[in-house]
C-alpha atoms as a PDB file:
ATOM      1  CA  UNK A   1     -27.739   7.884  59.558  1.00  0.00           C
ATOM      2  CA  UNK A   2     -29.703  10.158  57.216  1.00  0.00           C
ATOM      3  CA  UNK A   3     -29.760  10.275  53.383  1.00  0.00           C
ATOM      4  CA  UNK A   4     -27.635  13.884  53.855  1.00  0.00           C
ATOM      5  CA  UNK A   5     -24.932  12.518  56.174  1.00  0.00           C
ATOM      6  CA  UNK A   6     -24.472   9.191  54.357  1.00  0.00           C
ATOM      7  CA  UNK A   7     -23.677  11.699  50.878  1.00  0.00           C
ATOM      8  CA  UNK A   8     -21.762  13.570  52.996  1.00  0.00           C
ATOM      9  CA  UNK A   9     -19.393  10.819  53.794  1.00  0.00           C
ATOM     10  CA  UNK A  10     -19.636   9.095  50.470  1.00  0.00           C
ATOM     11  CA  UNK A  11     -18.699  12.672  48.537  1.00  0.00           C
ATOM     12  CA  UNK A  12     -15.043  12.200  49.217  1.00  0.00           C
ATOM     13  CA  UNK A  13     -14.141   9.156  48.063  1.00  0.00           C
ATOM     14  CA  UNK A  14     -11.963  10.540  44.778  1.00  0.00           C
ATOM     15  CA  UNK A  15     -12.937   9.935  41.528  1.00  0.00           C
ATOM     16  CA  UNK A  16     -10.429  10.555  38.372  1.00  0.00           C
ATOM     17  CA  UNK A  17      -9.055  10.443  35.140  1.00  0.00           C
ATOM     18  CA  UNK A  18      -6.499   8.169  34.064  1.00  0.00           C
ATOM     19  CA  UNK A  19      -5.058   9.434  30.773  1.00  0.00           C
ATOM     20  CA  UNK A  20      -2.351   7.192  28.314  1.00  0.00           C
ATOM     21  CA  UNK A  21      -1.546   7.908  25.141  1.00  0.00           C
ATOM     22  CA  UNK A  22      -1.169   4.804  22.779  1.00  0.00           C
ATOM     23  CA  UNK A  23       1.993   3.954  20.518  1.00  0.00           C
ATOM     24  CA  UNK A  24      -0.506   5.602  17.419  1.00  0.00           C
ATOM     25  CA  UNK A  25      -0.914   9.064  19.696  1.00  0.00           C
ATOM     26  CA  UNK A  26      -4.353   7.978  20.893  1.00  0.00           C
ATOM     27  CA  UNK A  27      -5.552   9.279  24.781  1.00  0.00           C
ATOM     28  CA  UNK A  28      -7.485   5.980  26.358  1.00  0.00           C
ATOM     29  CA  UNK A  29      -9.181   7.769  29.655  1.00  0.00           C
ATOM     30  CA  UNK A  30      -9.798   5.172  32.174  1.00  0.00           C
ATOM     31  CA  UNK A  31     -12.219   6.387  35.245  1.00  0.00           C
ATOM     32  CA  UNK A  32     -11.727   5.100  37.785  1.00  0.00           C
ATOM     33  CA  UNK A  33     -12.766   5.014  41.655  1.00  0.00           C
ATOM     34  CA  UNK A  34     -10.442   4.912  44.757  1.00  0.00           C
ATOM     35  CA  UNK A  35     -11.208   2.598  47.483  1.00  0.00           C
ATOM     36  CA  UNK A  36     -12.540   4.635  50.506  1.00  0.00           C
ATOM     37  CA  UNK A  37     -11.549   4.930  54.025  1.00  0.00           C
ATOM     38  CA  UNK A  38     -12.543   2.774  56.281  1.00  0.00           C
ATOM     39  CA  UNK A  39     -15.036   5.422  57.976  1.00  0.00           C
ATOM     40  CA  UNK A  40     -16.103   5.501  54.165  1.00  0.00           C
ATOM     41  CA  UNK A  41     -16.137   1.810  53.643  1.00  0.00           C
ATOM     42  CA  UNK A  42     -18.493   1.085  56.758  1.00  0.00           C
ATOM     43  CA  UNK A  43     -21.562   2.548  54.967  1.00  0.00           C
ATOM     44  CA  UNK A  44     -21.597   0.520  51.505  1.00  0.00           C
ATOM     45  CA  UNK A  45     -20.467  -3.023  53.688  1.00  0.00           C
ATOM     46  CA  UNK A  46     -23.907  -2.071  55.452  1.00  0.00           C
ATOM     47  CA  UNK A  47     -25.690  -1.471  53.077  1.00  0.00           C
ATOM     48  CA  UNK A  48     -24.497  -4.605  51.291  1.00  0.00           C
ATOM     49  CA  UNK A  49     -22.720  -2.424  48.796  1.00  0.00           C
ATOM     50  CA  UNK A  50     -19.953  -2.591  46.531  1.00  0.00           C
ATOM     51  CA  UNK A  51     -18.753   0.373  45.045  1.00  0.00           C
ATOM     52  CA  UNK A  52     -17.886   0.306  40.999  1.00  0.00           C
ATOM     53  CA  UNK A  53     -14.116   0.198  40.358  1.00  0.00           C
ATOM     54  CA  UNK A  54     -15.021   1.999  37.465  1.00  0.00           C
ATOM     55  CA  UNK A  55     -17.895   4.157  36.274  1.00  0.00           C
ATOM     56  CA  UNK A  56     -18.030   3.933  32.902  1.00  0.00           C
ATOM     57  CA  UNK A  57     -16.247   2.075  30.190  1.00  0.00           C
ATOM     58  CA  UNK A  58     -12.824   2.863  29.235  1.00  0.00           C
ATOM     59  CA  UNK A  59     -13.067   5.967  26.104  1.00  0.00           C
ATOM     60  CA  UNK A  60     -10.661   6.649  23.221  1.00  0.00           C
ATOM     61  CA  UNK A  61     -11.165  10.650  23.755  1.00  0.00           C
ATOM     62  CA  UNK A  62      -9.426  11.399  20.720  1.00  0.00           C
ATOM     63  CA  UNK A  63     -12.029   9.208  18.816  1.00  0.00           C
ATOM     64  CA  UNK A  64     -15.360  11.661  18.508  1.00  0.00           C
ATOM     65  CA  UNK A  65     -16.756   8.773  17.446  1.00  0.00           C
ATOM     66  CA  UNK A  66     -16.214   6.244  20.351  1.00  0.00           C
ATOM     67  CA  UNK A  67     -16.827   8.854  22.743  1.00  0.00           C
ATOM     68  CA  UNK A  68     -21.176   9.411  20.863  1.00  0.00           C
ATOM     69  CA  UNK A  69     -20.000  12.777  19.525  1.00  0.00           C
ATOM     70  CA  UNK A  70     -21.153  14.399  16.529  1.00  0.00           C
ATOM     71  CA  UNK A  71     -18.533  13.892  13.594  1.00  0.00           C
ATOM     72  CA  UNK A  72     -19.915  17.000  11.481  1.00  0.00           C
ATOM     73  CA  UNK A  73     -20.571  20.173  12.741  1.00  0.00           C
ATOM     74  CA  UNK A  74     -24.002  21.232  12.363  1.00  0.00           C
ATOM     75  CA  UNK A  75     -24.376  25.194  10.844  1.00  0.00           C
ATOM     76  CA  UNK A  76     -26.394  27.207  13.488  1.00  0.00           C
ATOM     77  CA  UNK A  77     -29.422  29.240  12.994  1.00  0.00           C
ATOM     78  CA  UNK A  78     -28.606  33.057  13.538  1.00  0.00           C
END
């Protein structure tokens, strides 16, 4: 199989957003990654590949902070 058919078949295995909001009105996203088809699921057991069940860890996205944002706004040049 070549590189551009294997990313063919690996670009639809969804990806998304799981948003909550917390007792204190936080959002916690939690990203997450579905388990492919079968079709899909043939490369990566091939390969000797797991795929993540997540991508990243879990954000408070009302937190600037936990999320590596900038707190103060910085005043631009004109």
């Amino acid at each position: 199989m070549s590189p551009v058919a294997a990313l063919r078949l690996l670009h639809d295995v969804p990806i998304g957003d799981i948003l909550l909001t917390t007792v204190d009105v936080r959002t916690l996203r939690l990203r997450r990654v579905a388990r492919p088809n079968p079709n899909q699921a043939e490369l990566p057991a091939a390969l000797k590949l797991t795929l993540p069940e997540r991508l990243c860890a879990d954000h408070d996205v009302t937190d600037p902070e936990a999320l590596g944002l900038p707190t103060e706004r910085v005043p631009s040049k004109m």
